[in-house]
Protein backbone atom coordinates (compact mmCIF):
# COMPACT_ATOMS: atom_id res chain seq x y z
CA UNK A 1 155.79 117.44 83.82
CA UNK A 2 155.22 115.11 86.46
CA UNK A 3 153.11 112.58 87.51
CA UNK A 4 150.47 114.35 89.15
CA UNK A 5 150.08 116.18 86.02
CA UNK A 6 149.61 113.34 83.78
CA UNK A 7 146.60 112.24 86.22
CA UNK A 8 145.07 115.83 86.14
CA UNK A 9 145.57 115.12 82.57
CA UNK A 10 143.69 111.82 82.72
CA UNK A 11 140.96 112.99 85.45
CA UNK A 12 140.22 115.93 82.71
CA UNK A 13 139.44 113.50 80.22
CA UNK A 14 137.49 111.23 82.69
CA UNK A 15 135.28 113.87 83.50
CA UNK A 16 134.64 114.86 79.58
CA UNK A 17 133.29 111.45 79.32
CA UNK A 18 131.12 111.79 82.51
CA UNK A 19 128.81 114.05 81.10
CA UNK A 20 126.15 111.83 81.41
CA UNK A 21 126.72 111.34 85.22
CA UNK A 22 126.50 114.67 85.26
CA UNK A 23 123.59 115.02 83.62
CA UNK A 24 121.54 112.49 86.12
CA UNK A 25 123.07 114.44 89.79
CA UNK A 26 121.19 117.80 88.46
CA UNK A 27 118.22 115.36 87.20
CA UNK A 28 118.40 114.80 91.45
CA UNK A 29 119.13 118.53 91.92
CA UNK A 30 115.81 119.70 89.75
CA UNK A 31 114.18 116.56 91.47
CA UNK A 32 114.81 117.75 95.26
CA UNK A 33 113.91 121.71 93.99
CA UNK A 34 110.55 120.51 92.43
CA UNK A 35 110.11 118.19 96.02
CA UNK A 36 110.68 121.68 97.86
CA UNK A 37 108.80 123.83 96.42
CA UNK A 38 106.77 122.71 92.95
CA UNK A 39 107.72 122.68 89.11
CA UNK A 40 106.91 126.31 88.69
CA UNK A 41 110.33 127.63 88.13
CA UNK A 42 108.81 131.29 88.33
CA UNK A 43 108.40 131.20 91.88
CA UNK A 44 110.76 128.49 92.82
CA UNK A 45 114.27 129.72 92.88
CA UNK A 46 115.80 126.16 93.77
CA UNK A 47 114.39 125.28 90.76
CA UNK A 48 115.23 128.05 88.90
CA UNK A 49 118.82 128.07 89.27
CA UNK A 50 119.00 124.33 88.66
CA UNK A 51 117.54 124.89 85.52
CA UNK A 52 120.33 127.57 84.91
CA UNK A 53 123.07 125.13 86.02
CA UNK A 54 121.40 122.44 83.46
CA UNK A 55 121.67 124.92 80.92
CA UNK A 56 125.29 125.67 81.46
CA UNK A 57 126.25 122.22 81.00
CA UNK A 58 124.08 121.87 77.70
CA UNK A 59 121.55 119.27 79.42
CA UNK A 60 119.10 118.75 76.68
CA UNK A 61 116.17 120.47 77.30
CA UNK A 62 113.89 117.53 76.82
CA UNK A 63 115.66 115.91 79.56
CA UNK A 64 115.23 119.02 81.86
CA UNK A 65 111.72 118.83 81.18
CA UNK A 66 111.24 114.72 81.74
CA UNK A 67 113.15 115.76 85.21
CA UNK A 68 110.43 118.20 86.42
CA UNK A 69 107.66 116.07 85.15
CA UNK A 70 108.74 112.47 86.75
CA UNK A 71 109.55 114.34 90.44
CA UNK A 72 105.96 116.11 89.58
CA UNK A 73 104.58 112.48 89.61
CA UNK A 74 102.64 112.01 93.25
CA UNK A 75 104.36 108.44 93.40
CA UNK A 76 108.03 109.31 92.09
CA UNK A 77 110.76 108.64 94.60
CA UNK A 78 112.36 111.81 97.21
CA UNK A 79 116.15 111.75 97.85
CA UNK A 80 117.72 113.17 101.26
CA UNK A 81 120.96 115.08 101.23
CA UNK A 82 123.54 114.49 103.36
CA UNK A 83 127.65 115.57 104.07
CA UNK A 84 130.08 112.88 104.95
CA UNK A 85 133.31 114.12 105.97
CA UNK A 86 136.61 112.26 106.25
CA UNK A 87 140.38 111.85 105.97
CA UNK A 88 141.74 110.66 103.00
CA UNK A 89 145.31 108.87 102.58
CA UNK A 90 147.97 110.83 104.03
CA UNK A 91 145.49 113.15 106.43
CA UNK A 92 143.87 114.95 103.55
CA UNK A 93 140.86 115.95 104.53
CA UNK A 94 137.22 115.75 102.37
CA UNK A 95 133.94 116.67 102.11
CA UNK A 96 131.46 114.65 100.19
CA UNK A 97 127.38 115.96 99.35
CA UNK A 98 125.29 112.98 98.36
CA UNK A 99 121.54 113.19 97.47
CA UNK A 100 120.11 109.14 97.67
CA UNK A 101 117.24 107.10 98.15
CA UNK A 102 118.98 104.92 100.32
CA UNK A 103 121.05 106.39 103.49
CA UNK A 104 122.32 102.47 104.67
CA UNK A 105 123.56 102.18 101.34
CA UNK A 106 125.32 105.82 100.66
CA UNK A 107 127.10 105.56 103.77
CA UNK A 108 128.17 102.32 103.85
CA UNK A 109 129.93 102.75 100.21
CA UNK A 110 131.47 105.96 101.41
CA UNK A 111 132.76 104.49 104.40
CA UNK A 112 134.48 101.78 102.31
CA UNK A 113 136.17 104.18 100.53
CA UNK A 114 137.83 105.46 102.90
CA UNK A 115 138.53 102.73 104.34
CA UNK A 116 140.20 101.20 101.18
CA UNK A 117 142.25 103.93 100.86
CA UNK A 118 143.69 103.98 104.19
CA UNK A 119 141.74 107.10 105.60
CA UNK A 120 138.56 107.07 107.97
CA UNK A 121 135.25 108.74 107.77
CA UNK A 122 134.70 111.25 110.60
CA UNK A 123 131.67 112.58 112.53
CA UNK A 124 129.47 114.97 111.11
CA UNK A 125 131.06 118.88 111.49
CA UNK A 126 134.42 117.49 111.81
CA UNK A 127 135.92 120.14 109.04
CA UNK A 128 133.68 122.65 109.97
CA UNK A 129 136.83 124.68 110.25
CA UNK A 130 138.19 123.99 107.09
CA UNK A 131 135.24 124.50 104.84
CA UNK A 132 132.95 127.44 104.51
CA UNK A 133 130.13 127.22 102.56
CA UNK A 134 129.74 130.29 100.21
CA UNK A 135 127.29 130.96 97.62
CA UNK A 136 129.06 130.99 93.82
CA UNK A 137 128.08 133.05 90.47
CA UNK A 138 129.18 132.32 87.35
CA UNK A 139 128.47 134.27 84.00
CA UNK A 140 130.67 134.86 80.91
CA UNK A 141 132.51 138.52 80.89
CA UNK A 142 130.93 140.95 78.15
CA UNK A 143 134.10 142.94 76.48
CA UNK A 144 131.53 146.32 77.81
CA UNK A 145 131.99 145.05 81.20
CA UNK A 146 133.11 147.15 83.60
CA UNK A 147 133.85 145.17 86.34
CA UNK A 148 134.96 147.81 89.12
CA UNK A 149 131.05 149.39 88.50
CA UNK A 150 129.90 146.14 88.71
CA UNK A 151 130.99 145.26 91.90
CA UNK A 152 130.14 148.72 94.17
CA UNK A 153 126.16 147.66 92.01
CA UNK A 154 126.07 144.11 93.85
CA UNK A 155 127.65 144.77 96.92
CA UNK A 156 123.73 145.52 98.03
CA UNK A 157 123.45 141.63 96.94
CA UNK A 158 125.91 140.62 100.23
CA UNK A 159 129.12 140.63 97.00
CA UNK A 160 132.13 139.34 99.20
CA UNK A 161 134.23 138.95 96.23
CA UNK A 162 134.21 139.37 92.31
CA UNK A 163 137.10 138.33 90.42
CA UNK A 164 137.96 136.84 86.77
CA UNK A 165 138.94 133.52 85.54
CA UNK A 166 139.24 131.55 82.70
CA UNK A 167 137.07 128.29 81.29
CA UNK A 168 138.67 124.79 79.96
CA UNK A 169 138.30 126.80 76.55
CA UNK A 170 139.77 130.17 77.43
CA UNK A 171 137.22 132.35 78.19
CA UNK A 172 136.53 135.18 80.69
CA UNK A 173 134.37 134.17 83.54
CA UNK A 174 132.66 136.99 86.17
CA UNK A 175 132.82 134.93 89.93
CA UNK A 176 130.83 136.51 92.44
CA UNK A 177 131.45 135.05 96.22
CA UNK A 178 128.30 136.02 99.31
CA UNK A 179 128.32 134.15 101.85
CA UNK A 180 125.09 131.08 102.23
CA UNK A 181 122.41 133.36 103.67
CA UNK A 182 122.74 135.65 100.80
CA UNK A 183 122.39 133.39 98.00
CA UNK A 184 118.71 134.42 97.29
CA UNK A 185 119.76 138.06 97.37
CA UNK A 186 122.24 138.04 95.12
CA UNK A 187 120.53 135.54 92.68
CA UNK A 188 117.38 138.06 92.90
CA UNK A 189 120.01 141.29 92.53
CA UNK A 190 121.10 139.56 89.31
CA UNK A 191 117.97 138.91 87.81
CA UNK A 192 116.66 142.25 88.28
CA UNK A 193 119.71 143.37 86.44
CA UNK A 194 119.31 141.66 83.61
CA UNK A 195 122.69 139.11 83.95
CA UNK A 196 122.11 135.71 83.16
CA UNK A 197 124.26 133.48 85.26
CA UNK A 198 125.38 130.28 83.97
CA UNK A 199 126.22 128.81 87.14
CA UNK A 200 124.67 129.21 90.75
CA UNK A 201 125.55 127.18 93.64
CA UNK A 202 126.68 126.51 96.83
CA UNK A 203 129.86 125.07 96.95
CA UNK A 204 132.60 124.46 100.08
CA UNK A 205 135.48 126.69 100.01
CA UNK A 206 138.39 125.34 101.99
CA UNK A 207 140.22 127.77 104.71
CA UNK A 208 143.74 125.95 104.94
CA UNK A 209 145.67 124.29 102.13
CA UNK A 210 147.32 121.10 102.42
CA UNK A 211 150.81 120.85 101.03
CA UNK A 212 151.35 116.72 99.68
CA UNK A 213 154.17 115.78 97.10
CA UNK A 214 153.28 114.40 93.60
CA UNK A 215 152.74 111.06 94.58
CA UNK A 216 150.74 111.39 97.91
CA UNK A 217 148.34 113.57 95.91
CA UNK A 218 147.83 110.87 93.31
CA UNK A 219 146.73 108.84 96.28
CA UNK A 220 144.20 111.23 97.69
CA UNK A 221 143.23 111.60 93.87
CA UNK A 222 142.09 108.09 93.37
CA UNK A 223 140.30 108.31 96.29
CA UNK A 224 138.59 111.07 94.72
CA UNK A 225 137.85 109.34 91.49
CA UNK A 226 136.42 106.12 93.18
CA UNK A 227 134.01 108.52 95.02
CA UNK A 228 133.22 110.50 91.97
CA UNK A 229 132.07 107.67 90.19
CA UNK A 230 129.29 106.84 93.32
CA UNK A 231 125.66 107.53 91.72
CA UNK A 232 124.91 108.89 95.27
CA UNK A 233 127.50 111.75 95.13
CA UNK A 234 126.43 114.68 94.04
CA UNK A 235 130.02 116.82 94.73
CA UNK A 236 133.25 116.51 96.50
CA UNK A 237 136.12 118.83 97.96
CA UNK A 238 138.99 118.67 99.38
CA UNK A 239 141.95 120.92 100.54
CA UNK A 240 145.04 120.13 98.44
CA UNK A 241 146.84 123.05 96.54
C-alpha cells in the first residue's frame, strides 16, 4: 500500500499511545478558560466546552477536576498562546498553536524544527491565506436524526456547513462548520436544543491543497511528529491532501 500508508499506519498508533499528552494540552486548555473567566463552568463557556472536549476523550473526571482547582490556585502558573507559522520540507506549509509558560523557549524549539528539517519559520500571518479559522461541532448521529431539519434549525446559529463522517471505530459523526465569531452562537443554539456535543473547537481549515508524492510527505510527516511530541504544542495543521 505504500509507504506513506505504513507511516499513517504508525502515526495512528503513536497517537493511541499519546493519550496522556493529550490529556495534559486540555489540562492547559481548562487552565487558560478558568484564567479567563473563573471555574464556574455555568457561566464560562471556554470552560464549558473544554470540559466537553475532556469528556470526549474520556479524561478522568478527577483529573478534570484537579485541572480547575490547581489554575483556581491564586499562585498557579498562566500560559500565553501563540501561532507559529512555517514551511516545512519541500514548501509545505504549517501552522502550529502552542499554549507555554515560556515564549524564549517555545519558539526557539519550534524554530529548530524547522530548521532541522530543511524548512524555515515565517512571520506571523504569513498563511493567512491558506488557513481560515472556523468554529467545529462534533456529536454522534442519533438513527431519529433528520439531518436536512437539522440544518434549516441551526442555520440561526451562523451553520455554514453540516455534513457526516465516520470515527476511528465506525461511527456516524454530525460536523457543524460557522465561521470564528459565531462559535458562542452556535454552542448556545445547541445547548438550548438539547444536543450534547462531544467536541467544540476552533480549528484551521486550509484553503489550497498541496499535492507531494509518498516520500516527500513522509518528510513533512516527521516534521509533524517531532512537533507533536513538543509539551508546548497544543495543535498543528498543515495543507497536504
Amino acid at each position: 500500500m505504500g509507504r506513506a500508508f505504513e507511516f499513517r499506519k504508525e502515526r495512528k498508533f503513536k497517537r493511541w499511545a499519546k493519550m496522556a499528552v493529550q490529556f495534559t494540552r486540555l489540562g492547559k486548555e481548562i487552565a487558560i478558560a478558568v484564567k479567563e473567566g473563573g471555574p464556574h463552568a455555568d457561566n464560562n463557556s471556554r470552560l464549558r466546552t473544554a470540559i466537553q472536549n475532556a469528556k470526549a476523550v474520556n479524561m478522568p473526571k478527577d483529573r478534570v477536576e484537579a485541572a480547575i482547582k490547581r489554575a483556581s490556585e491564586k499562585d498557579s502558573k498562566g500560559y500565553e498562546e501563540f501561532v507559529y507559522e512555517g514551511y516545512g520540507p519541500h514548501g509545505a506549509p504549517i501552522l502550529i498553536e502552542t499554549a507555554t509558560d515560556n515564549t524564549n523557549r517555545t519558539v526557539a524549539n519550534i524554530r529548530s524544527y524547522f530548521t532541522k528539517a530543511g524548512g524555515s519559520l515565517g512571520k506571523t500571518g504569513s498563511l493567512d491565506f491558506i488557513f481560515q479559522r472556523k468554529s467545529m461541532f462534533r456529536f454522534p448521529a442519533a438513527e431519529e436524526l433528520d439531518v436536512e431539519e437539522l440544518e434549516l434549525e441551526l442555520i440561526d446559529g451562523g451553520l455554514e456547513e453540516l455534513y457526516v463522517e465516520s470515527d476511528e471505530e465506525g461511527n456516524d459523526i454530525v460536523v457543524l462548520q460557522t465561521s470564528f465569531e459565531d462559535f458562542g452562537n452556535m454552542q448556545k443554539l445547541l445547548e438550548e436544543k438539547g444536543i450534547e456535543v462531544t467536541s467544540a473547537k476552533l480549528e484551521r481549515i486550509s484553503l489550497t491543497h498541496s499535492s507531494l508524492t509518498e516520500e516527500q510527505a513522509v518528510d513533512v510527516l516527521k516534521l509533524i511528529d517531532k512537533i507533536e511530541d513538543d509539551d508546548d504544542v497544543q495543535a498543528v495543521y498543515h495543507n497536504m491532501d
